[in-house]
Protein backbone atom coordinates (compact mmCIF):
# COMPACT_ATOMS: atom_id res chain seq x y z
CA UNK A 1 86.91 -92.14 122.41
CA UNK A 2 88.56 -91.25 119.32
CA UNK A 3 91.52 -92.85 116.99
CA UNK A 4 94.03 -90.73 118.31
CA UNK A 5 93.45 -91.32 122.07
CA UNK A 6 93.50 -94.87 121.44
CA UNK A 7 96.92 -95.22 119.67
CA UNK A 8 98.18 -93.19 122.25
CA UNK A 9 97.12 -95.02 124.88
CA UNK A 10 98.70 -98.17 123.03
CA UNK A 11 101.90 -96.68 122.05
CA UNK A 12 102.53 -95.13 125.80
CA UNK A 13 101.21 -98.15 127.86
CA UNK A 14 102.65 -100.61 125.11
CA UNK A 15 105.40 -99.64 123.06
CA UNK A 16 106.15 -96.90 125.41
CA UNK A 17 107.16 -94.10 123.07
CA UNK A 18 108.04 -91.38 124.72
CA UNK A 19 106.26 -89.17 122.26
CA UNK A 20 102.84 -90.53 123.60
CA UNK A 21 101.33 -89.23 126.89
CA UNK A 22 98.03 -89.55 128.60
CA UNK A 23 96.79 -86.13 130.16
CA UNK A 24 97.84 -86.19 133.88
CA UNK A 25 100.69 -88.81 133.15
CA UNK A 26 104.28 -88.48 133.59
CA UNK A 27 105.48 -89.28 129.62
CA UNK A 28 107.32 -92.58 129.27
CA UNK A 29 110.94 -92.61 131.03
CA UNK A 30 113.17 -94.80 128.62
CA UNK A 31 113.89 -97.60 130.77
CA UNK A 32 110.65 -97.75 132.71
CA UNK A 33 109.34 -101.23 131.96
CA UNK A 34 105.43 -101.74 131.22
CA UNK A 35 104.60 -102.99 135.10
CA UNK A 36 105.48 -99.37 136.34
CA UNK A 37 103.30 -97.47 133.12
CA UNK A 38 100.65 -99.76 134.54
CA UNK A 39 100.82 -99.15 138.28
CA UNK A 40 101.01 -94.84 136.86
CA UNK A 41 97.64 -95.09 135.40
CA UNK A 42 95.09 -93.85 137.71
CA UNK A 43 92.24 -95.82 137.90
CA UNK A 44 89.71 -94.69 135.11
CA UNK A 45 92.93 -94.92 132.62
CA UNK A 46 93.61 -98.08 134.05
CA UNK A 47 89.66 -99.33 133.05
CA UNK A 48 89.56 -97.58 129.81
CA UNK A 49 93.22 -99.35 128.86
CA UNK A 50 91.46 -102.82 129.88
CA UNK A 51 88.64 -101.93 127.01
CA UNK A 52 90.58 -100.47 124.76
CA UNK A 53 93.13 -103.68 124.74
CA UNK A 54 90.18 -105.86 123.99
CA UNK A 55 89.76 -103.85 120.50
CA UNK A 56 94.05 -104.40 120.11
CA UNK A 57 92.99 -108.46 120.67
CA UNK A 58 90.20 -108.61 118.10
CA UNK A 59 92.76 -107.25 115.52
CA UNK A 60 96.36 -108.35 116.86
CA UNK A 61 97.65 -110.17 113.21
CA UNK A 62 100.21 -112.58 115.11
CA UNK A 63 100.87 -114.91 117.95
CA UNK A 64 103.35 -112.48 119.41
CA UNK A 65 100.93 -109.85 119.56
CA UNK A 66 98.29 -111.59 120.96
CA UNK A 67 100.76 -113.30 123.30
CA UNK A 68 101.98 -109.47 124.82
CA UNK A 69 98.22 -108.27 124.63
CA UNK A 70 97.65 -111.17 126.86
CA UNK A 71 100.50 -110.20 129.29
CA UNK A 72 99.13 -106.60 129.59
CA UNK A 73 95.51 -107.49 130.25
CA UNK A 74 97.22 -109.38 133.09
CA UNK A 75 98.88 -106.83 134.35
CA UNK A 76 95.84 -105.17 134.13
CA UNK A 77 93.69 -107.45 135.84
CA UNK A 78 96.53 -107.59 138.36
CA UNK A 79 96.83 -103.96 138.86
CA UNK A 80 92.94 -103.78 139.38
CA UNK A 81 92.63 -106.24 141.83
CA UNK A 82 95.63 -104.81 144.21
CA UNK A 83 93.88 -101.53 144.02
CA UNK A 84 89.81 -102.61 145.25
CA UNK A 85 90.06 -106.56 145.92
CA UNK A 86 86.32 -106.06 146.75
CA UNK A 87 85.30 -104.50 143.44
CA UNK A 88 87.34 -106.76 141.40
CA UNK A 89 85.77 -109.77 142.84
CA UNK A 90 82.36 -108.46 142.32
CA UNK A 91 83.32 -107.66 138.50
CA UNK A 92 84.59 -111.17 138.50
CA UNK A 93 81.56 -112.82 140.17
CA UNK A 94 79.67 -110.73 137.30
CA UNK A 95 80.90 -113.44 134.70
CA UNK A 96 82.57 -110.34 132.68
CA UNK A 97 82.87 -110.74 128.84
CA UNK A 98 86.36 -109.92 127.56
CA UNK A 99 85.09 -106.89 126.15
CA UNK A 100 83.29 -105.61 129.91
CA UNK A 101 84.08 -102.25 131.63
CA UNK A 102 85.08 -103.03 134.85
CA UNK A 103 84.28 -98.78 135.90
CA UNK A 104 81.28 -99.46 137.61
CA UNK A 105 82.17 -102.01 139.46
CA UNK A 106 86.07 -100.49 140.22
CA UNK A 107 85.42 -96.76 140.56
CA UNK A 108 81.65 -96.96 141.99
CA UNK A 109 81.97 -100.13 144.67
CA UNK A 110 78.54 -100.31 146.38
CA UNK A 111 76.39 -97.38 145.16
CA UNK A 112 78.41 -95.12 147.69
CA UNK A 113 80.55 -94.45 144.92
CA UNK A 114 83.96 -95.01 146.97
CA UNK A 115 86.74 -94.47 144.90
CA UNK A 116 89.90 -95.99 144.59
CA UNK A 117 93.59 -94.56 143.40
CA UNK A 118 93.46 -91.16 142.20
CA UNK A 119 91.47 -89.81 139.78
């Protein structure tokens, strides 16, 4: 992962510049809100924005930051579990750190490596 891909990442899924895309991702539409950029991730973009927005926590400088950082990760967490119930509850059940990749448990549910949403 380098700089670039994570301010990217960020500015689409966050700020929602349309100057930012993800390969494979419709650009931002100016009026989308964040809850459909979410839902358009597919699921290993979905994961890697859950990581990522850990490293946007440890250095968010204000309250307001870390107040919308906390409403993405739950939009994340909420756009996880709708897609594999069964994986996210394993994660969960996993005790996860705030920091954890939820990949293995999302994208390769029960070593048949079943995969959800498109990737």
């Amino acid at each position: 992962m380098n700089e670039s891909w994570f301010r990217r990442v960020f500015r689409w899924v966050g700020a929602g510049r349309s100057e930012a895309t993800l390969p494979g991702v419709q650009p931002h539409v100016e009026g989308a809100d964040i809850n459909e950029r979410v839902r358009h991730l597919n699921s290993a973009q979905l994961c890697r924005a859950w990581r990522i927005s850990f490293l946007a926590v440890i250095s968010a400088k204000t309250a307001a930051e870390l107040e919308e950082l906390a409403r993405k990760r739950r939009l994340y967490l909420e756009e996880m579990e709708s897609r594999n119930p069964t994986g996210f509850a394993c994660w969960l059940a996993s005790s996860p750190a705030a920091s954890s990749d939820p990949e293995p448990y999302l994208l390769h549910q029960d070593a048949g490596r079943r995969r959800f949403g498109s990737l």
